[in-house]
N, C-alpha and C. Protein backbone atom coordinates (compact mmCIF):
# COMPACT_ATOMS: atom_id res chain seq x y z
N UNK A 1 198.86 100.32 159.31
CA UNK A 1 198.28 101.51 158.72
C UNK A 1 196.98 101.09 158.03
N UNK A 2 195.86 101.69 158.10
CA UNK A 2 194.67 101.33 157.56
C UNK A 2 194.66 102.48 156.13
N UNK A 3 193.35 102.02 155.35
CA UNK A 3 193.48 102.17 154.05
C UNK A 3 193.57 103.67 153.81
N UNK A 4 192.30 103.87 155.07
CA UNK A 4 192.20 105.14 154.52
C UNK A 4 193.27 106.54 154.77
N UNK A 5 194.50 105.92 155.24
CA UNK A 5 195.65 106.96 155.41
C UNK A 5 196.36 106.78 154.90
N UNK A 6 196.68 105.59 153.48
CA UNK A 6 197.56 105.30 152.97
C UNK A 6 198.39 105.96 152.25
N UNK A 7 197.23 107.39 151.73
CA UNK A 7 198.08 108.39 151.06
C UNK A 7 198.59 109.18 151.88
N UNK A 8 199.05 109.23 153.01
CA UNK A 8 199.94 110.20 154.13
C UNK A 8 201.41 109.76 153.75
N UNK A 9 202.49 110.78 153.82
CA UNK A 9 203.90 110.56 153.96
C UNK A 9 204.03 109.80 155.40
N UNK A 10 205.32 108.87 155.29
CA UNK A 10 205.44 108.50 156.27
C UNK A 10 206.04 109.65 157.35
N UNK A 11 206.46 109.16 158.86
CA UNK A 11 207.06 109.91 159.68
C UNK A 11 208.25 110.37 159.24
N UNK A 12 209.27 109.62 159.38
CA UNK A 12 210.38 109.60 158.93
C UNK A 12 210.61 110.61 157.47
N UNK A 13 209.78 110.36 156.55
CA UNK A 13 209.67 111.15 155.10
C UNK A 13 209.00 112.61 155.70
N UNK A 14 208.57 112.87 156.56
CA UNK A 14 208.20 114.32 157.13
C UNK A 14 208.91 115.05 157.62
N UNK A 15 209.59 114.08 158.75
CA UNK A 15 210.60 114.89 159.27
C UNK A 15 211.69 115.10 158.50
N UNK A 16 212.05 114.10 157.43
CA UNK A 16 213.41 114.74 156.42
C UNK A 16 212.52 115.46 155.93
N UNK A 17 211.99 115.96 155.44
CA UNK A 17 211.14 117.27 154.41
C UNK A 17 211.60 118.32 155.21
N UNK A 18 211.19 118.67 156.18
CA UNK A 18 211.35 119.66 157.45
C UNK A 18 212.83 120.21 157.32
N UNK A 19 213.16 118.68 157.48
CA UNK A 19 215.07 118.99 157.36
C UNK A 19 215.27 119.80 156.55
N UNK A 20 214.72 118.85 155.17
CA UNK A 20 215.18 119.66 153.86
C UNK A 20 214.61 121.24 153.68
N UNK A 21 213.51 121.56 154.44
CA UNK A 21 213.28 122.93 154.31
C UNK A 21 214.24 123.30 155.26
N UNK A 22 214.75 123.34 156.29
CA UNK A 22 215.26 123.79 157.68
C UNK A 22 217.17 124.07 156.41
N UNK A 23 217.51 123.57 155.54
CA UNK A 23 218.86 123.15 155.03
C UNK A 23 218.55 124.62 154.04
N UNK A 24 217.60 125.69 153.74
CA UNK A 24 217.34 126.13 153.04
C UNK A 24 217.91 127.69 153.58
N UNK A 25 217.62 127.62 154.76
CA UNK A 25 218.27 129.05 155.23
C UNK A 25 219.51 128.53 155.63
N UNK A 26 220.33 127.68 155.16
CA UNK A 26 221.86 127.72 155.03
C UNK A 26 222.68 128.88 154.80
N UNK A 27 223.70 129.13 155.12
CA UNK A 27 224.52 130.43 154.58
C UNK A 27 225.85 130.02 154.12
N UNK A 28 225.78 128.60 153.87
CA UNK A 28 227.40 127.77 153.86
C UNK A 28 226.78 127.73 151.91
N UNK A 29 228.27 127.93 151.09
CA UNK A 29 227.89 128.59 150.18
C UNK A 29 228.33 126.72 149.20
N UNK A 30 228.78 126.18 149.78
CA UNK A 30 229.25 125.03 149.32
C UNK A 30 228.36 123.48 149.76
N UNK A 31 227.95 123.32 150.57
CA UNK A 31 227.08 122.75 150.91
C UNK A 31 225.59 122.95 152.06
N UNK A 32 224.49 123.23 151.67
CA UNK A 32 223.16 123.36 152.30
C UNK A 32 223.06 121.94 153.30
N UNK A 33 223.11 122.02 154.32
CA UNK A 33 222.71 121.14 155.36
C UNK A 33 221.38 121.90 156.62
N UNK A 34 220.11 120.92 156.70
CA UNK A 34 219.56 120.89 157.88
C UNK A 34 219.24 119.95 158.56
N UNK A 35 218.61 119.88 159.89
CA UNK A 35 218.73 119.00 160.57
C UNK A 35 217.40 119.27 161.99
N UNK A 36 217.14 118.04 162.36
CA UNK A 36 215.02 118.41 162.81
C UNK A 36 215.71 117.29 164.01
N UNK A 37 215.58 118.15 165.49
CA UNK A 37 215.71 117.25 166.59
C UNK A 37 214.55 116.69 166.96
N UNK A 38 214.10 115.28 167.10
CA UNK A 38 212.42 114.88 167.54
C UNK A 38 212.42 114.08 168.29
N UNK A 39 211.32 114.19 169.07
CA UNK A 39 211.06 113.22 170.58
C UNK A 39 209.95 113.33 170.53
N UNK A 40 209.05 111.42 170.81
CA UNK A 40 207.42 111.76 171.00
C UNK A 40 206.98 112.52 169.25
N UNK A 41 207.53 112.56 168.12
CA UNK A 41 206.63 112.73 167.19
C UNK A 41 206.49 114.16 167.34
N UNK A 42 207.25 114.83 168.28
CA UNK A 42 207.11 116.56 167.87
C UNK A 42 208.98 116.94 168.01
N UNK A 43 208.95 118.11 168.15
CA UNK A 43 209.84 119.02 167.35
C UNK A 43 210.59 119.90 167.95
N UNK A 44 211.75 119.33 168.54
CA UNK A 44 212.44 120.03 169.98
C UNK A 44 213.00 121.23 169.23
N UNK A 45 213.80 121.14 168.34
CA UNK A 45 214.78 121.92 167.36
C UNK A 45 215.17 121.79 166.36
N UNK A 46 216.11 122.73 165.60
CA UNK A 46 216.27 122.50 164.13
C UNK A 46 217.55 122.96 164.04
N UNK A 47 218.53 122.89 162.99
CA UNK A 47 219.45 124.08 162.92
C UNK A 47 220.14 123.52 161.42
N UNK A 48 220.76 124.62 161.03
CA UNK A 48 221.33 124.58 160.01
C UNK A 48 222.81 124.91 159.80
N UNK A 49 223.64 124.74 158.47
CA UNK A 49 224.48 125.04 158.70
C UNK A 49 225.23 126.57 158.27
N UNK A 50 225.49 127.37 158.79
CA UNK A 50 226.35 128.36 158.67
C UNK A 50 227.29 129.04 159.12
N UNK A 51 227.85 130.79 159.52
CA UNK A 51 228.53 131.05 160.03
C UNK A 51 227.94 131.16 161.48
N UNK A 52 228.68 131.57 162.52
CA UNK A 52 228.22 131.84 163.95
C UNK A 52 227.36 132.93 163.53
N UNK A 53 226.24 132.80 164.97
CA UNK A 53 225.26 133.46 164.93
C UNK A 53 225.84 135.39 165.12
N UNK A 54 225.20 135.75 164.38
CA UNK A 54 225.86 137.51 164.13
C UNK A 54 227.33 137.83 163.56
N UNK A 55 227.46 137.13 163.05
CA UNK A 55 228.88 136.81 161.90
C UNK A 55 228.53 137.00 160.36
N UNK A 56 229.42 137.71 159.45
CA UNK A 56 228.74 137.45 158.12
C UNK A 56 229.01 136.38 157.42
N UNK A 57 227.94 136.09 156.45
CA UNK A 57 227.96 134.79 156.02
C UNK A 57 229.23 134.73 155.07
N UNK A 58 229.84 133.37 154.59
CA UNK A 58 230.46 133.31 153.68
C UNK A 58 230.16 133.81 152.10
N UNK A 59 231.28 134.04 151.39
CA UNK A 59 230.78 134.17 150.05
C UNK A 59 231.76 133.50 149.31
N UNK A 60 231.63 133.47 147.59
CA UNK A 60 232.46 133.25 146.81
C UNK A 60 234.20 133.48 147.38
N UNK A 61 234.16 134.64 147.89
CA UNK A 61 235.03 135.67 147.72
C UNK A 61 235.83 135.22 149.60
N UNK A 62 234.82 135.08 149.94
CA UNK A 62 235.54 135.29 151.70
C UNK A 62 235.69 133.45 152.11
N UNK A 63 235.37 132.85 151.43
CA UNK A 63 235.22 131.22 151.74
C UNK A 63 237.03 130.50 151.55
N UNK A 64 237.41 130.14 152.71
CA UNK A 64 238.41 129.54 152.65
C UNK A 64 238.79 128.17 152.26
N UNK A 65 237.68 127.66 152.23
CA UNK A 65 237.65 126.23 151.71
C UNK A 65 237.05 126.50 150.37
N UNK A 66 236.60 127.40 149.27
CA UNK A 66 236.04 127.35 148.07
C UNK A 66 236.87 126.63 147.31
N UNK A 67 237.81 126.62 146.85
CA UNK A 67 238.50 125.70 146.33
C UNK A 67 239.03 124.23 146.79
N UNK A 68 238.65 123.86 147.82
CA UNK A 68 239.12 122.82 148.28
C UNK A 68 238.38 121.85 147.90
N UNK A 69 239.04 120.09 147.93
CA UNK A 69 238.14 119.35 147.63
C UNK A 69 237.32 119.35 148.91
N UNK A 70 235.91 118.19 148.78
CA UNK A 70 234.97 118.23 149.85
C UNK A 70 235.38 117.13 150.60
N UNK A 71 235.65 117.82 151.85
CA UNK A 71 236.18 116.78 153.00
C UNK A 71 237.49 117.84 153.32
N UNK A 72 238.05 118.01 152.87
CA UNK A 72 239.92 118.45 152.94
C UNK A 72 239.75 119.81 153.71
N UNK A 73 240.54 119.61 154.75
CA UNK A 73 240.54 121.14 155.84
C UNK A 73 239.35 121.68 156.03
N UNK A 74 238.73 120.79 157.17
CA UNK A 74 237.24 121.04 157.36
C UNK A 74 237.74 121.93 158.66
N UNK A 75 238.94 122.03 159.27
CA UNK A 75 239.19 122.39 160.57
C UNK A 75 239.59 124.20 160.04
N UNK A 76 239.27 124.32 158.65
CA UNK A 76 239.22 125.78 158.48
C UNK A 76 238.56 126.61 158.06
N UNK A 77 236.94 125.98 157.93
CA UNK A 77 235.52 126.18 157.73
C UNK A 77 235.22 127.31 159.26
N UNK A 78 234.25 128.67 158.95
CA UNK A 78 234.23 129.11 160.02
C UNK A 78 232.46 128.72 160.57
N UNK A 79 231.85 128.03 159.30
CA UNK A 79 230.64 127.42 159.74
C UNK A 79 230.64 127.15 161.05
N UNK A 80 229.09 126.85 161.66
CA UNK A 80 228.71 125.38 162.72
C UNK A 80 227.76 124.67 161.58
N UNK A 81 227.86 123.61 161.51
CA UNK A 81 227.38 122.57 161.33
C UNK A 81 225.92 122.45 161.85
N UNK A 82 224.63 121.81 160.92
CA UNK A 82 223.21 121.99 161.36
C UNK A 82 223.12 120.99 162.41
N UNK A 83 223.65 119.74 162.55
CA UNK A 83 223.62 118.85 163.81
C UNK A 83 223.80 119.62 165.24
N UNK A 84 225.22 120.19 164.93
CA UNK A 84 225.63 121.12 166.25
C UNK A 84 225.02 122.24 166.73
N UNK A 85 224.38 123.05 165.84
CA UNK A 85 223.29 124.18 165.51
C UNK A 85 222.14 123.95 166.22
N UNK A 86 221.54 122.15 165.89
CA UNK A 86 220.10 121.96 166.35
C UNK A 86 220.25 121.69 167.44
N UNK A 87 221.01 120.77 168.23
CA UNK A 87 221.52 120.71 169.95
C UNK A 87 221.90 121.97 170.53
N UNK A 88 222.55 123.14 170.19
CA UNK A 88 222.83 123.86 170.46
C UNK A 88 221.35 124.78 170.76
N UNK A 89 220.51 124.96 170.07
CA UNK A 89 219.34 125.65 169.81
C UNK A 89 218.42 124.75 171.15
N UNK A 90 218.52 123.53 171.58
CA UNK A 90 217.14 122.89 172.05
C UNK A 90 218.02 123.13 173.64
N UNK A 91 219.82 122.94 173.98
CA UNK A 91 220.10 123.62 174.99
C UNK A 91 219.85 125.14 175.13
N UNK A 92 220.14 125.87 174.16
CA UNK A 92 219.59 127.53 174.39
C UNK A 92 218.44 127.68 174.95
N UNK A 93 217.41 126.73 174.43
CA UNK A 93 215.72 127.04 174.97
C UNK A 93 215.72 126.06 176.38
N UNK A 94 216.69 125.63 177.05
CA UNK A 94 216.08 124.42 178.09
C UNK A 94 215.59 123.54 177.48
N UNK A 95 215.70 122.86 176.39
CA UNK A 95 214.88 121.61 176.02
C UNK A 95 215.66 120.66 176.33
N UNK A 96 215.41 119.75 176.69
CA UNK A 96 216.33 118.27 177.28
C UNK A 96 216.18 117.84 175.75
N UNK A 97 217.10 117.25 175.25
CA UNK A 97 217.15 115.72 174.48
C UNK A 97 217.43 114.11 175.34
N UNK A 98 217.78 114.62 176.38
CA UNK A 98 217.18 112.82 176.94
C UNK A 98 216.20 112.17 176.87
N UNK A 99 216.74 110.84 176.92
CA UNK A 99 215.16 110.22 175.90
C UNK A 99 215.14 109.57 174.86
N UNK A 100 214.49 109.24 173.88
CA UNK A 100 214.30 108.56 172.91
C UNK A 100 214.47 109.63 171.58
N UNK A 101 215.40 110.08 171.47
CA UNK A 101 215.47 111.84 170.42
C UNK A 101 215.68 110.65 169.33
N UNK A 102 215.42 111.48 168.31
CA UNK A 102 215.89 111.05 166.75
C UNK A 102 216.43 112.65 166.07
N UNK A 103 217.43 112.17 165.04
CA UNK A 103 218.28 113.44 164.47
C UNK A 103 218.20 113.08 163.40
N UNK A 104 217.18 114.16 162.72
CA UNK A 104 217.16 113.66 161.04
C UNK A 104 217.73 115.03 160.94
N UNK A 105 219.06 114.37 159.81
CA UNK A 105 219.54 115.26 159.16
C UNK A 105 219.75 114.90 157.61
N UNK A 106 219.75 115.86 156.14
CA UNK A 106 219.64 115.86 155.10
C UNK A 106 221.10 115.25 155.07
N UNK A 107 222.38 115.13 155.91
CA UNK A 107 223.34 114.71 155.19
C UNK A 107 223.56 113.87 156.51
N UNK A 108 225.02 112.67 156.08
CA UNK A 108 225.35 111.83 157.32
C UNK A 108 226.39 112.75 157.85
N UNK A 109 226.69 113.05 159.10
CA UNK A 109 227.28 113.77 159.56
C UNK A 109 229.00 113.51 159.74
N UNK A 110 229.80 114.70 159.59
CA UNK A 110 231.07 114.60 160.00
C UNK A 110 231.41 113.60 161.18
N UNK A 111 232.84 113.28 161.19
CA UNK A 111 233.38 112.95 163.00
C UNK A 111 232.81 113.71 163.82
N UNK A 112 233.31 114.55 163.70
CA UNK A 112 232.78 115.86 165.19
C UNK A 112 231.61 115.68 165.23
N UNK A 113 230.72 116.04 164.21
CA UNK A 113 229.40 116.10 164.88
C UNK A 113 228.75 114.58 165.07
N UNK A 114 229.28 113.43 164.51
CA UNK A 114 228.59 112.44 164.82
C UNK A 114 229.21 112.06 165.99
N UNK A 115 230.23 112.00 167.25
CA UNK A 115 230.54 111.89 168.36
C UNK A 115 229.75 113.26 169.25
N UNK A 116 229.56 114.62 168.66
CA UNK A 116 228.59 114.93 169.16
C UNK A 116 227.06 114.69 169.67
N UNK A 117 226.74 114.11 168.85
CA UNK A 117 225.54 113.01 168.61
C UNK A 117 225.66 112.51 169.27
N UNK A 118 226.59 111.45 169.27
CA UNK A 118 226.92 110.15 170.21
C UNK A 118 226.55 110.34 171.73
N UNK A 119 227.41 111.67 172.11
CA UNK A 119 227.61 112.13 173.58
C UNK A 119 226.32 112.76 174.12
N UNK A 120 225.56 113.42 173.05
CA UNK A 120 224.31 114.11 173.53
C UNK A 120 223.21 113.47 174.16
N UNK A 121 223.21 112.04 173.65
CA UNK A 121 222.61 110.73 173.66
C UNK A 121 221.47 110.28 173.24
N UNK A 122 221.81 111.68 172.02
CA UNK A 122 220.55 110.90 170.75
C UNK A 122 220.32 109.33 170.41
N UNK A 123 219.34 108.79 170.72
CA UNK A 123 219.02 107.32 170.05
C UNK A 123 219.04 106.97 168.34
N UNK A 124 218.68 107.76 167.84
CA UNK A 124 218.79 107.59 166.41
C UNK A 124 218.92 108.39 165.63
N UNK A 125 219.79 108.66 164.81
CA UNK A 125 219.95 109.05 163.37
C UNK A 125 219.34 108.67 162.24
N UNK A 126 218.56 109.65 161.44
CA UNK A 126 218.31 109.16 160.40
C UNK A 126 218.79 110.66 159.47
N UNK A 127 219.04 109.84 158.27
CA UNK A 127 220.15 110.80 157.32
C UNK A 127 219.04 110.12 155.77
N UNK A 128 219.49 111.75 154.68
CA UNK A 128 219.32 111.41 153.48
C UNK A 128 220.39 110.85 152.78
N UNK A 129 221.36 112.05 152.35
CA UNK A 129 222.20 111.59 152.02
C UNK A 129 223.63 111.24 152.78
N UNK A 130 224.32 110.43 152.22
CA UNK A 130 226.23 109.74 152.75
C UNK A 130 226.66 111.27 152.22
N UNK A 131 227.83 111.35 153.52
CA UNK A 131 229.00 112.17 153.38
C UNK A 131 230.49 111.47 153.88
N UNK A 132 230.89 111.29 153.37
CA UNK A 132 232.63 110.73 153.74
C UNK A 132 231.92 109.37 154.30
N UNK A 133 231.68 108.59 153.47
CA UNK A 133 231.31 107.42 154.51
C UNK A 133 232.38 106.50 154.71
N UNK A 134 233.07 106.39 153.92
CA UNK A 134 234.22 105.18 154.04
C UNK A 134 235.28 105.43 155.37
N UNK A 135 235.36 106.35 155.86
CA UNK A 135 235.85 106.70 157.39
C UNK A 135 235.47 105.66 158.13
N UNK A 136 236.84 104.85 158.27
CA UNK A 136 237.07 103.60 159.41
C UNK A 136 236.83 103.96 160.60
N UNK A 137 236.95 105.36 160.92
CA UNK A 137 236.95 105.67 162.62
C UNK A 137 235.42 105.93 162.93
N UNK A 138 234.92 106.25 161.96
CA UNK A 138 233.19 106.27 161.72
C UNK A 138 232.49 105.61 161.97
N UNK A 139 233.14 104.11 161.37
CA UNK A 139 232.62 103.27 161.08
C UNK A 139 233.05 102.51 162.83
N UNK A 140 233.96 102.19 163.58
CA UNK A 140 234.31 101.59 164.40
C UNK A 140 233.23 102.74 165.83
N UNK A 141 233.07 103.93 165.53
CA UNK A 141 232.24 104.68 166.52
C UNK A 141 230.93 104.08 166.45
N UNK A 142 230.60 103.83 165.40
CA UNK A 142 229.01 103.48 165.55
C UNK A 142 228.78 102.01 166.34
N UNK A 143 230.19 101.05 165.56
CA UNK A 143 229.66 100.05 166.46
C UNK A 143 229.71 99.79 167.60
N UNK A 144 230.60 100.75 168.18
CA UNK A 144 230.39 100.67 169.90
C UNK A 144 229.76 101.38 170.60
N UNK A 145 228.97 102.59 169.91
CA UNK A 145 227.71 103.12 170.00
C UNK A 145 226.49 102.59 169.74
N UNK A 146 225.40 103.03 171.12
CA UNK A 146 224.04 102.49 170.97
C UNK A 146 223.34 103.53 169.85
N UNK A 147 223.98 104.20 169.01
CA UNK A 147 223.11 105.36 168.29
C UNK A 147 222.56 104.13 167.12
N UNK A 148 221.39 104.26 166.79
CA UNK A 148 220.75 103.61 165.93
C UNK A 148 220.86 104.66 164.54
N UNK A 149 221.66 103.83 163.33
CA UNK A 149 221.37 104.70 162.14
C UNK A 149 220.93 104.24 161.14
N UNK A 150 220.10 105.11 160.30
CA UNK A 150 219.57 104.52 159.04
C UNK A 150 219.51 105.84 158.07
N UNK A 151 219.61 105.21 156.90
CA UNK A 151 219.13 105.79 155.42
C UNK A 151 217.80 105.67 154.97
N UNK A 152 217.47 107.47 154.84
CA UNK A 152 216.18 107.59 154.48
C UNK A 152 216.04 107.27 153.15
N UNK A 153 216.24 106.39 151.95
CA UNK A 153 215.84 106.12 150.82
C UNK A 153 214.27 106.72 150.25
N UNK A 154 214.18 107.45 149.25
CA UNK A 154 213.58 108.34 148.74
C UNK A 154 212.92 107.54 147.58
């Protein structure tokens, strides 16, 4: 990098920004997640997390997991997930993710969606923050996965 661009955000710090705006039209009332599909330095898709598309959103009142701890009976959340949202969105338009994709998302992703990941054949993950990280089965997926992951440190 030469001097005179030194004050630019990096890549990586752009595309989580994006995320983090993209996590903003969330409708999940318990946790805001987004997520920025990229190939080549541009911008296949995005998605966030909420209810299905033309569904009403959750509330205080209609949320079945509001009381639950975070993690516990995720299989009764009527969300999609912004990982699954943003693949979902770049197949809706015909966009291929084959290739060299990167998946920045504001959080590290569930099982489901990180074997979603896996299968789609995103090359890299990059995440802000850990969610459930201590998951052994998580942890044993990645290493027999070519998905490259890292922490965006802020």
């Amino acid at each position: 990098m030469n001097q005179e661009n030194d004050f630019r955000i990096s890549k990586d710090g752009y595309f989580m920004k994006i995320a983090e705006v993209v996590s903003e039209r969330s409708t999940c009332i318990k946790r805001k997640v987004g997520a920025v599909l990229i190939k080549d330095s541009h911008i296949l898709s995005t998605g966030y997390n909420g209810s299905p598309s033309g569904f009403k959103h959750c509330t205080p009142l209609t949320c079945v997991r509001q009381n639950l701890k975070s993690g516990e009976k995720p299989e009764l959340c009527r969300g999609v997930h912004a990982e699954i949202n943003c693949i979902i969105q770049a197949a809706i338009h015909g966009t291929s993710i084959q290739g060299i994709t990167t998946l920045y998302s504001t959080h590290f992703p569930c099982m489901s969606c990180l074997k979603l990941i896996i299968n789609a054949g995103v090359k890299r993950l990059v995440y802000k923050e850990g969610y459930n990280m201590e998951n052994k089965i998580k942890k044993e997926l990645l290493n027999e996965s070519k998905l490259n992951v890292e922490q965006l440190l802020t």
